[in-house]
PDB file of N, CA and C in Angstrom:
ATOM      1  N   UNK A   1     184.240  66.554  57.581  1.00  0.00           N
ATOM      2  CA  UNK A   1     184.809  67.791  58.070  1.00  0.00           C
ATOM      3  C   UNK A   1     184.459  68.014  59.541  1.00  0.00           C
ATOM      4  N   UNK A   2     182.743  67.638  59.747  1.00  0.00           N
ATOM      5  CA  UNK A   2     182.621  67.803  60.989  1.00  0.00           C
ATOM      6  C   UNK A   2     183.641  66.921  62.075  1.00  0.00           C
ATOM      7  N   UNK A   3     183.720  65.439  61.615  1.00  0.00           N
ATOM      8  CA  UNK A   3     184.354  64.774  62.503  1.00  0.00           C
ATOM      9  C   UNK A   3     186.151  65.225  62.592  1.00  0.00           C
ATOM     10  N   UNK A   4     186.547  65.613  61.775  1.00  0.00           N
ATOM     11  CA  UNK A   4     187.467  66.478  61.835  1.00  0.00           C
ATOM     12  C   UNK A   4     187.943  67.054  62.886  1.00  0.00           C
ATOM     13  N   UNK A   5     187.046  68.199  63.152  1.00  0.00           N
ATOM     14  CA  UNK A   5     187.031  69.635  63.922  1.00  0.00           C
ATOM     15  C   UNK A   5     186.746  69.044  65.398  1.00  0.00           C
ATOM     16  N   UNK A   6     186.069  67.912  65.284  1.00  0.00           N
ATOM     17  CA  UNK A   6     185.407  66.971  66.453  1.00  0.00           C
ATOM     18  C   UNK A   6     186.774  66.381  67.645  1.00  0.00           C
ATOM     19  N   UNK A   7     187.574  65.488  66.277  1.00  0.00           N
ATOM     20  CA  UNK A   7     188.639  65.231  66.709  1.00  0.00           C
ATOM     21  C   UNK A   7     189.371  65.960  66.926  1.00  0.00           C
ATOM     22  N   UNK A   8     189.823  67.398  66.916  1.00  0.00           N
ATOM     23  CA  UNK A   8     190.203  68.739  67.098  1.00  0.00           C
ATOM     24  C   UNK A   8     190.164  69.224  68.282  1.00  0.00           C
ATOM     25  N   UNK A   9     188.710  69.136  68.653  1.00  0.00           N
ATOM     26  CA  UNK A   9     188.495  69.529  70.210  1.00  0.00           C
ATOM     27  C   UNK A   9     188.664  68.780  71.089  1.00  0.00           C
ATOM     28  N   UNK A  10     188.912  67.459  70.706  1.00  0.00           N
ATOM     29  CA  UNK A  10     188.898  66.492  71.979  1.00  0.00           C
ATOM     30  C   UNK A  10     190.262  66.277  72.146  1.00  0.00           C
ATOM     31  N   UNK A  11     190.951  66.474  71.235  1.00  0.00           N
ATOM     32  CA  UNK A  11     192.599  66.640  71.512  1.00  0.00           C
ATOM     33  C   UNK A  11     192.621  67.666  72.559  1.00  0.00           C
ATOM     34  N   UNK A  12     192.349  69.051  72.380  1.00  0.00           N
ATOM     35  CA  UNK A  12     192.113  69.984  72.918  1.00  0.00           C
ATOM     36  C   UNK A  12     192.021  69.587  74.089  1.00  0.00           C
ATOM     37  N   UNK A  13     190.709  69.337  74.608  1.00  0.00           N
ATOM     38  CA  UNK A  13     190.774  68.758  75.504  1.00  0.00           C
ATOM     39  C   UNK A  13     191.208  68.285  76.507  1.00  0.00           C
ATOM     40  N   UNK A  14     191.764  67.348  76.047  1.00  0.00           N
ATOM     41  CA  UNK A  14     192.756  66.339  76.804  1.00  0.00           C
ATOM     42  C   UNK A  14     193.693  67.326  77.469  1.00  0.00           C
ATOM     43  N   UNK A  15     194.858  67.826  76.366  1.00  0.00           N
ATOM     44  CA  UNK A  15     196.002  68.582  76.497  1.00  0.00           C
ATOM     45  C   UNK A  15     195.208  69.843  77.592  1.00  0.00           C
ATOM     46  N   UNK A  16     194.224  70.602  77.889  1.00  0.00           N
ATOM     47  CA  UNK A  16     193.623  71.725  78.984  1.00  0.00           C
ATOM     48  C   UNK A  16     193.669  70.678  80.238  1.00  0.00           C
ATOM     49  N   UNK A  17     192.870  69.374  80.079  1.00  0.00           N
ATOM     50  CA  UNK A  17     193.147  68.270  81.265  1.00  0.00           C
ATOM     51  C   UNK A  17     194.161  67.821  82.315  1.00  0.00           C
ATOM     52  N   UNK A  18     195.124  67.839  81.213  1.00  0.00           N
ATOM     53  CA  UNK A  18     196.852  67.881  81.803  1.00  0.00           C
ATOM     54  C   UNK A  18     197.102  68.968  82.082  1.00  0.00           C
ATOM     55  N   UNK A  19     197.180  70.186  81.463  1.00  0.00           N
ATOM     56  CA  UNK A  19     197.689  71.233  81.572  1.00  0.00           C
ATOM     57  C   UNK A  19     196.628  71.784  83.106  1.00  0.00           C
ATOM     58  N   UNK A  20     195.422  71.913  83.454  1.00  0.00           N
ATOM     59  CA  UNK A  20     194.667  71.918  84.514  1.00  0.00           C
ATOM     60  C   UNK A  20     195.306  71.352  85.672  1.00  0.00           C
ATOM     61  N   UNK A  21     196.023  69.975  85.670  1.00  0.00           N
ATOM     62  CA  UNK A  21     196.486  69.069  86.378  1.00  0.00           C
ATOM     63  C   UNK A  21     197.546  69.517  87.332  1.00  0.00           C
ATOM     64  N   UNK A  22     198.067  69.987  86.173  1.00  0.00           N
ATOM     65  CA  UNK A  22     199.459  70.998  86.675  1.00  0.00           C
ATOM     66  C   UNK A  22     199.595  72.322  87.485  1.00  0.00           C
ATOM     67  N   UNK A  23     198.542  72.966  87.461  1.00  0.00           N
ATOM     68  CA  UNK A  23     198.232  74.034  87.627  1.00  0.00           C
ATOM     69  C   UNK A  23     198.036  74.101  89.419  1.00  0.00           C
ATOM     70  N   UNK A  24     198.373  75.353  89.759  1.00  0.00           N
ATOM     71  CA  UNK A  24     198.056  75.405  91.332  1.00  0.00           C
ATOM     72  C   UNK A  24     196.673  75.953  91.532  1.00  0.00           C
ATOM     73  N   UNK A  25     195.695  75.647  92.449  1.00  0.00           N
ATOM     74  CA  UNK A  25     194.727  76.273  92.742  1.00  0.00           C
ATOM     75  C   UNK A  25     194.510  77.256  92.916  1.00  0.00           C
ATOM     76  N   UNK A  26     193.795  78.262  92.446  1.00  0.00           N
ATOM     77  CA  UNK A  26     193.588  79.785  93.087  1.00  0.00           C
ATOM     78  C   UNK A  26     194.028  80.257  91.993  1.00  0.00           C
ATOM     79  N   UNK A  27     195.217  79.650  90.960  1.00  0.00           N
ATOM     80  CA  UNK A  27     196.189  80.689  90.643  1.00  0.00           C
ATOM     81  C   UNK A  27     195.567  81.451  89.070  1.00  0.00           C
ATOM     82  N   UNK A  28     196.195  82.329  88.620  1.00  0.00           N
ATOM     83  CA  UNK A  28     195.185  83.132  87.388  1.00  0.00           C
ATOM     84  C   UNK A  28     195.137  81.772  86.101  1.00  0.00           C
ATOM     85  N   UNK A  29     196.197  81.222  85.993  1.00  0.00           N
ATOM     86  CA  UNK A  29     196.500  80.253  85.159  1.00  0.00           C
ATOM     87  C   UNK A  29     195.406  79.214  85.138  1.00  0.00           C
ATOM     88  N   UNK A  30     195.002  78.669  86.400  1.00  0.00           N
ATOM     89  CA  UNK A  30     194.072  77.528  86.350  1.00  0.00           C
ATOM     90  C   UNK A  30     192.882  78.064  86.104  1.00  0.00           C
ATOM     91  N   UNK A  31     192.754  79.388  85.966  1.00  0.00           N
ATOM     92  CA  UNK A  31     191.249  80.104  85.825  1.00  0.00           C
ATOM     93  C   UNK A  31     191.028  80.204  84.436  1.00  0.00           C
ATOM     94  N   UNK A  32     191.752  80.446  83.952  1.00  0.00           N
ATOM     95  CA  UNK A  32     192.082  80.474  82.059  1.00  0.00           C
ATOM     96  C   UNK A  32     191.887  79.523  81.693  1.00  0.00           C
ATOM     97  N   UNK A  33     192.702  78.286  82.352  1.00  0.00           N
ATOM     98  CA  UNK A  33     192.687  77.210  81.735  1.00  0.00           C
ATOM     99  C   UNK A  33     191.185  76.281  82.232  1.00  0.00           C
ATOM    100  N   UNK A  34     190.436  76.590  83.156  1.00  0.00           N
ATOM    101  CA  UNK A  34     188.974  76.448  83.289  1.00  0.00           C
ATOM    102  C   UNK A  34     187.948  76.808  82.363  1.00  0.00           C
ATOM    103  N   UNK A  35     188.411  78.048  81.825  1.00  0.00           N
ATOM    104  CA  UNK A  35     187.344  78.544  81.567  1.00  0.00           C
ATOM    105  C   UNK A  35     188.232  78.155  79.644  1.00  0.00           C
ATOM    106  N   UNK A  36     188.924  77.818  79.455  1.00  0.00           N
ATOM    107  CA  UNK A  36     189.439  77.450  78.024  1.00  0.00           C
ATOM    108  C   UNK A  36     188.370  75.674  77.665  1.00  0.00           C
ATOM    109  N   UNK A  37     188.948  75.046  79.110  1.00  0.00           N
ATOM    110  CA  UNK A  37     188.413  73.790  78.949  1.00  0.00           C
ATOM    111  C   UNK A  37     186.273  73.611  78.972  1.00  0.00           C
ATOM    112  N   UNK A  38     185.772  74.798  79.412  1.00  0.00           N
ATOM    113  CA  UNK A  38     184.502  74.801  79.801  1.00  0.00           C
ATOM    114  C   UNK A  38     184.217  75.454  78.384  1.00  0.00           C
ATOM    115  N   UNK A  39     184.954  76.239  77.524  1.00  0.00           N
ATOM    116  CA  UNK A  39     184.506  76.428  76.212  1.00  0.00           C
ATOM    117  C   UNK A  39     184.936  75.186  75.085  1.00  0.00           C
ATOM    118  N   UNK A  40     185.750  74.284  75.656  1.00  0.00           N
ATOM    119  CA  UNK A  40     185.728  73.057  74.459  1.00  0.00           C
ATOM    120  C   UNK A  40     185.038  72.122  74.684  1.00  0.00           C
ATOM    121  N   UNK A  41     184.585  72.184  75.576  1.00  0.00           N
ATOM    122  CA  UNK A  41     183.487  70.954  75.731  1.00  0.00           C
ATOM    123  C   UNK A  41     182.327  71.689  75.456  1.00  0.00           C
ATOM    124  N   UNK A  42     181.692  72.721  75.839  1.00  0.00           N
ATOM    125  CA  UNK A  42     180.407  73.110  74.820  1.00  0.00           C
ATOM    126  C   UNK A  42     180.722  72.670  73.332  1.00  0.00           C
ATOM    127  N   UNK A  43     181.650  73.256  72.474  1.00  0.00           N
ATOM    128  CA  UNK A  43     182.319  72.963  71.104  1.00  0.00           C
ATOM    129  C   UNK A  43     182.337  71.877  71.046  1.00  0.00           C
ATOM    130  N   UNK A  44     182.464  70.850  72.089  1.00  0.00           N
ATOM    131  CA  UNK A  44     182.647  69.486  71.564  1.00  0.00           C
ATOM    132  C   UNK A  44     181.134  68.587  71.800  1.00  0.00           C
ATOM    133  N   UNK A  45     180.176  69.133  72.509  1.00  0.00           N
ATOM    134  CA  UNK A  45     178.753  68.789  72.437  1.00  0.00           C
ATOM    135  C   UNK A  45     177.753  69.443  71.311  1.00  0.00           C
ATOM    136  N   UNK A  46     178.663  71.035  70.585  1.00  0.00           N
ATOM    137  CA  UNK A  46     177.966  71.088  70.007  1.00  0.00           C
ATOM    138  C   UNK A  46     178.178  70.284  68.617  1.00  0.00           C
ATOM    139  N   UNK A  47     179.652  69.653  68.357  1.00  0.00           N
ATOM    140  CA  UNK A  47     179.873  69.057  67.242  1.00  0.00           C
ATOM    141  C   UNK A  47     179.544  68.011  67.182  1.00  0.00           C
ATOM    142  N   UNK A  48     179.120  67.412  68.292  1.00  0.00           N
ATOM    143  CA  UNK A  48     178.782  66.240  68.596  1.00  0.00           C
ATOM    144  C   UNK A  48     177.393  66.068  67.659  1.00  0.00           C
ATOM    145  N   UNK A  49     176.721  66.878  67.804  1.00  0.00           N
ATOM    146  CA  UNK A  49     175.039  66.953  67.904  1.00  0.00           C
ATOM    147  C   UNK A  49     175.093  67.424  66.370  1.00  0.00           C
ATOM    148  N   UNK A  50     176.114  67.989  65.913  1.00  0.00           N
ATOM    149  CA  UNK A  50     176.012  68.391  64.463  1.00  0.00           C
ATOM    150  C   UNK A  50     176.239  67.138  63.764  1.00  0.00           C
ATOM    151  N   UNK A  51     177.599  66.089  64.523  1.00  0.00           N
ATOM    152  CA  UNK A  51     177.408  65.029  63.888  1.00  0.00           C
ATOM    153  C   UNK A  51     176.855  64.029  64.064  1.00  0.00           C
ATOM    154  N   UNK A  52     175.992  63.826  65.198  1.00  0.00           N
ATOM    155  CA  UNK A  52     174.472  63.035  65.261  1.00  0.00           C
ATOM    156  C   UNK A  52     173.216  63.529  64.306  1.00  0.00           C
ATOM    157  N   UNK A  53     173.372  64.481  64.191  1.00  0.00           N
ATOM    158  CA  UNK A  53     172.271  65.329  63.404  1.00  0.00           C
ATOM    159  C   UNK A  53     172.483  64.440  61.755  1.00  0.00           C
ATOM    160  N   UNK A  54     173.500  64.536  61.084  1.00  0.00           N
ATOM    161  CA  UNK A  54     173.807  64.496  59.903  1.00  0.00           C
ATOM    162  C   UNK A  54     173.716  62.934  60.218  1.00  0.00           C
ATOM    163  N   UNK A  55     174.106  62.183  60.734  1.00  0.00           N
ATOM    164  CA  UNK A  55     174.196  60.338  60.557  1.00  0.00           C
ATOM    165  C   UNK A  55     172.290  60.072  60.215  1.00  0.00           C
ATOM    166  N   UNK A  56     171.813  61.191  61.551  1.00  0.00           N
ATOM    167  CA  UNK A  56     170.085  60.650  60.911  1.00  0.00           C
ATOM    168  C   UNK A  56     169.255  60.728  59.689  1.00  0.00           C
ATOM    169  N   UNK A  57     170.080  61.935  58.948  1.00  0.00           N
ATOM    170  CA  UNK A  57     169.735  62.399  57.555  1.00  0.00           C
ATOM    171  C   UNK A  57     169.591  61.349  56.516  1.00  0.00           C
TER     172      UNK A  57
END
């Protein structure tokens, strides 16, 4: 399940990456989409660590 949700965010990811890409500087859009992409990568370090956690069990 975890790796799931894992693969979830890193799709995520990607698609804020491109969509960032596109975006003009300054503009409200790339600020959203900063601060969208700076909350899936916490989510995706913390799932990370949930599923490092569980492989050592």
């Amino acid at each position: 399940m975890v790796a799931v949700e894992l693969y979830r965010v890193m799709k995520e990811i990607e698609e804020l990456e491109r969509k960032l890409k596109g975006s003009m500087a300054g503009s409200a859009e790339r600020e959203e989409t900063e601060k969208q992409l700076r909350a899936a990568e916490a989510e995706r370090v913390r799932l990370k660590g949930m599923l490092e956690g569980a492989k050592a069990d």
